[in-house]
N, C-alpha and C. Protein backbone atom coordinates (compact mmCIF):
# COMPACT_ATOMS: atom_id res chain seq x y z
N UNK A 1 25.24 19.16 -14.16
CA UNK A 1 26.13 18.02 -14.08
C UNK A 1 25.63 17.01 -13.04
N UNK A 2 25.22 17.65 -11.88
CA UNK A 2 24.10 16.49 -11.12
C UNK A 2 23.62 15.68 -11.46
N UNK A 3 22.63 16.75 -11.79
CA UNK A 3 21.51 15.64 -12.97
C UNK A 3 21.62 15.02 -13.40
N UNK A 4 22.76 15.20 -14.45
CA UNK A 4 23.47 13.91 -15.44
C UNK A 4 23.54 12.75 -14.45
N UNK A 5 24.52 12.81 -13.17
CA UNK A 5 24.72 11.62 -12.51
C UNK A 5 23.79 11.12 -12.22
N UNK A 6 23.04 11.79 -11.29
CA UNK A 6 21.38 11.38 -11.08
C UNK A 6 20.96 10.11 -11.80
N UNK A 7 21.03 10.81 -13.45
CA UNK A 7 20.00 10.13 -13.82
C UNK A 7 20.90 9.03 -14.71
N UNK A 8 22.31 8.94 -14.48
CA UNK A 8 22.96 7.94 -14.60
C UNK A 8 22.80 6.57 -13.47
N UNK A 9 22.87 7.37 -12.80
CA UNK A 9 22.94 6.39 -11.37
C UNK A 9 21.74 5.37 -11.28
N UNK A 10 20.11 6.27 -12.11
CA UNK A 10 19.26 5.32 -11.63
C UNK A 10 19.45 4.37 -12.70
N UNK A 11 19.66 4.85 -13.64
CA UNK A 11 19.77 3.54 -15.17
C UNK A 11 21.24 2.62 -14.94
N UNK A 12 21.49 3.18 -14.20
CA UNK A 12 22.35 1.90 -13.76
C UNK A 12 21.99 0.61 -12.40
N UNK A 13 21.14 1.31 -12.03
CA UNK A 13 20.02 0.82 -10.82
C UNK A 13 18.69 -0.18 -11.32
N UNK A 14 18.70 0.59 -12.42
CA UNK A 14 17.87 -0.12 -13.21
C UNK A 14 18.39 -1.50 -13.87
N UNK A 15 19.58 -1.06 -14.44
CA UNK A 15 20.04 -2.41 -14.70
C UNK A 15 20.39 -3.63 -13.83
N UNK A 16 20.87 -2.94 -12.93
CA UNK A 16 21.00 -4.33 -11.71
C UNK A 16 19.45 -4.62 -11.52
N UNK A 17 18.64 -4.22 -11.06
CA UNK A 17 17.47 -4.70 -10.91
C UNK A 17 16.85 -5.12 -11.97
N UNK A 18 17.23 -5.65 -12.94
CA UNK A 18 16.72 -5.76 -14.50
C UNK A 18 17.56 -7.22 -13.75
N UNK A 19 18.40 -7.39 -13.30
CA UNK A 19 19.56 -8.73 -13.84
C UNK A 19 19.28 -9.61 -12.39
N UNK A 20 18.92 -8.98 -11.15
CA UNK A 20 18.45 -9.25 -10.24
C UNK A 20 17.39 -10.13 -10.25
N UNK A 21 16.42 -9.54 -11.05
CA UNK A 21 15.20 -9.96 -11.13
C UNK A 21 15.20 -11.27 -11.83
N UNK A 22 16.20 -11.68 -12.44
CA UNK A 22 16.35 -12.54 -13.30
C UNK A 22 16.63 -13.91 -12.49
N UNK A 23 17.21 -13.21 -11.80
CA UNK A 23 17.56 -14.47 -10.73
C UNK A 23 17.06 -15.49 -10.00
N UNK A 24 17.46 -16.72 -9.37
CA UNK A 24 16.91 -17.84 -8.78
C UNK A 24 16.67 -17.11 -7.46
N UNK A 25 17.60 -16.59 -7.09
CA UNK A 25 18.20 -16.07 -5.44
C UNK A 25 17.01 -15.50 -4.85
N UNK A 26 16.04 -16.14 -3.71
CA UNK A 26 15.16 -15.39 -3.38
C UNK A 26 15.70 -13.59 -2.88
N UNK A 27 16.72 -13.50 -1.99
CA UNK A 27 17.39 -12.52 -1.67
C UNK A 27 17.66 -11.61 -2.75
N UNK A 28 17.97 -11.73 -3.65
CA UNK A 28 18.14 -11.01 -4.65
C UNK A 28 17.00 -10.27 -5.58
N UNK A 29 16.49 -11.04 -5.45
CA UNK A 29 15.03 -10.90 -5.89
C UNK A 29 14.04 -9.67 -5.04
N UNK A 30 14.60 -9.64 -3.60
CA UNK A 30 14.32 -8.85 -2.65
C UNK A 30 14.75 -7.46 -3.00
N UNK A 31 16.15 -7.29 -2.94
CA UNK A 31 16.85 -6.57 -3.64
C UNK A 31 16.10 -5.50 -4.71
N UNK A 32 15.77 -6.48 -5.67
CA UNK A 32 15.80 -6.01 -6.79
C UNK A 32 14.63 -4.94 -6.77
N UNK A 33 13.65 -5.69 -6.42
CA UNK A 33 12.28 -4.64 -4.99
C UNK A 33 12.56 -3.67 -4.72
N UNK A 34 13.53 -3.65 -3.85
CA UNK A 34 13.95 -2.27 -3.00
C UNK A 34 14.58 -1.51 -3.94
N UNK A 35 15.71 -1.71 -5.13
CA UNK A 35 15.93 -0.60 -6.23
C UNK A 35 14.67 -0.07 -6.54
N UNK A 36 13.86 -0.76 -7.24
CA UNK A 36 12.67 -0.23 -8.08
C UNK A 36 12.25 0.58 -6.79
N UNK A 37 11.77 0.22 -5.80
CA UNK A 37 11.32 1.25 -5.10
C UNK A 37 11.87 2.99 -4.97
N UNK A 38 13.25 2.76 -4.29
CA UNK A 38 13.79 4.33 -5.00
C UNK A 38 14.01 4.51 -5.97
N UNK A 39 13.92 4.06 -7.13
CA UNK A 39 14.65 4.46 -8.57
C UNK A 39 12.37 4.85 -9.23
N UNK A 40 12.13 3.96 -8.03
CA UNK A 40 10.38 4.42 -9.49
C UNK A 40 10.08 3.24 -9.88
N UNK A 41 10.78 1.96 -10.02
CA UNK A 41 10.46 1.16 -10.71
C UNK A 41 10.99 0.92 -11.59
N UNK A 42 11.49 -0.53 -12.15
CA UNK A 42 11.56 -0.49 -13.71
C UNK A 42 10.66 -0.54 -14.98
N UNK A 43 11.08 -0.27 -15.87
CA UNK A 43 9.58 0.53 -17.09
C UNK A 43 9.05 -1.21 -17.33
N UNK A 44 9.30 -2.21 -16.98
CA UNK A 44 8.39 -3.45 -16.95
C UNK A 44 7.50 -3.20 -15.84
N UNK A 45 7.40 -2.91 -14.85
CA UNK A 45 6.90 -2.59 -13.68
C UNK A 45 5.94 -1.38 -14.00
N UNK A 46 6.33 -0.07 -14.75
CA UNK A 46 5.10 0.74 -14.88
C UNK A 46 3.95 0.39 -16.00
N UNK A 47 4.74 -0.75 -16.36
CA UNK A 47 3.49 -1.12 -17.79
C UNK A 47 2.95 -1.68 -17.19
N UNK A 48 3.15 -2.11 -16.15
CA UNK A 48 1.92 -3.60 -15.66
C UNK A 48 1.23 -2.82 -14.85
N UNK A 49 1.76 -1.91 -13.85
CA UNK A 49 0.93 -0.88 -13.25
C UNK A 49 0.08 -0.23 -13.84
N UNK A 50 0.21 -0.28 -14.89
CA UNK A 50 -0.93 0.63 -15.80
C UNK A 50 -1.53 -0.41 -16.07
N UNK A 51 -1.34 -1.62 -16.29
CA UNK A 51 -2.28 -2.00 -16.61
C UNK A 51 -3.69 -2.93 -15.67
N UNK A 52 -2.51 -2.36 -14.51
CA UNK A 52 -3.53 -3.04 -13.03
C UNK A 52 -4.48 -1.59 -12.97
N UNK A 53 -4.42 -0.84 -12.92
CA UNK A 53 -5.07 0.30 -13.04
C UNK A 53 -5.94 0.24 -14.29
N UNK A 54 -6.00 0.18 -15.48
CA UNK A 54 -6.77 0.24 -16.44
C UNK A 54 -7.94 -1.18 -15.95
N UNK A 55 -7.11 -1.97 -15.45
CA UNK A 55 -8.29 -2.86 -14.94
C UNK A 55 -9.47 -2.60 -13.78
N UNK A 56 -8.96 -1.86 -12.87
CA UNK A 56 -9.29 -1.27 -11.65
C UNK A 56 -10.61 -0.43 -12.27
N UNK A 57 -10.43 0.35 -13.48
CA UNK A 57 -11.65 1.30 -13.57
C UNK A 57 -12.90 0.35 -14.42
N UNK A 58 -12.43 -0.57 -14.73
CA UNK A 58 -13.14 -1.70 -15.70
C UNK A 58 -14.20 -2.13 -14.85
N UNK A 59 -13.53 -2.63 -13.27
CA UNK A 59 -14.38 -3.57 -12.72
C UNK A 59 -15.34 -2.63 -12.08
């Protein structure tokens, strides 16, 4: 039942930082940073990471 919350909590973390990010608000924008940081990131954020990495072994 943890877990469940857990992993409620971050997809809801996710979403604010999904709506955050959207924003004008430099502050918010800050914000939205610091979710992704404890939550992992949002899955826009690990695609691009992969793909800074797929570049990394290129050069």
């Amino acid at each position: 039942m943890a877990e469940n919350f857990l992993d409620k909590a971050k997809e809801t973390a996710k979403t604010v930082s999904e709506t955050l990010k959207g924003s004008d608000n430099e502050k918010a924008q800050q914000a939205s940073e610091q979710i992704d940081k404890f939550t992992g990131g949002s899955d826009d954020n690990k695609e691009e990471d992969n793909k800074d990495e797929d570049n990394k072994d290129e050069k």
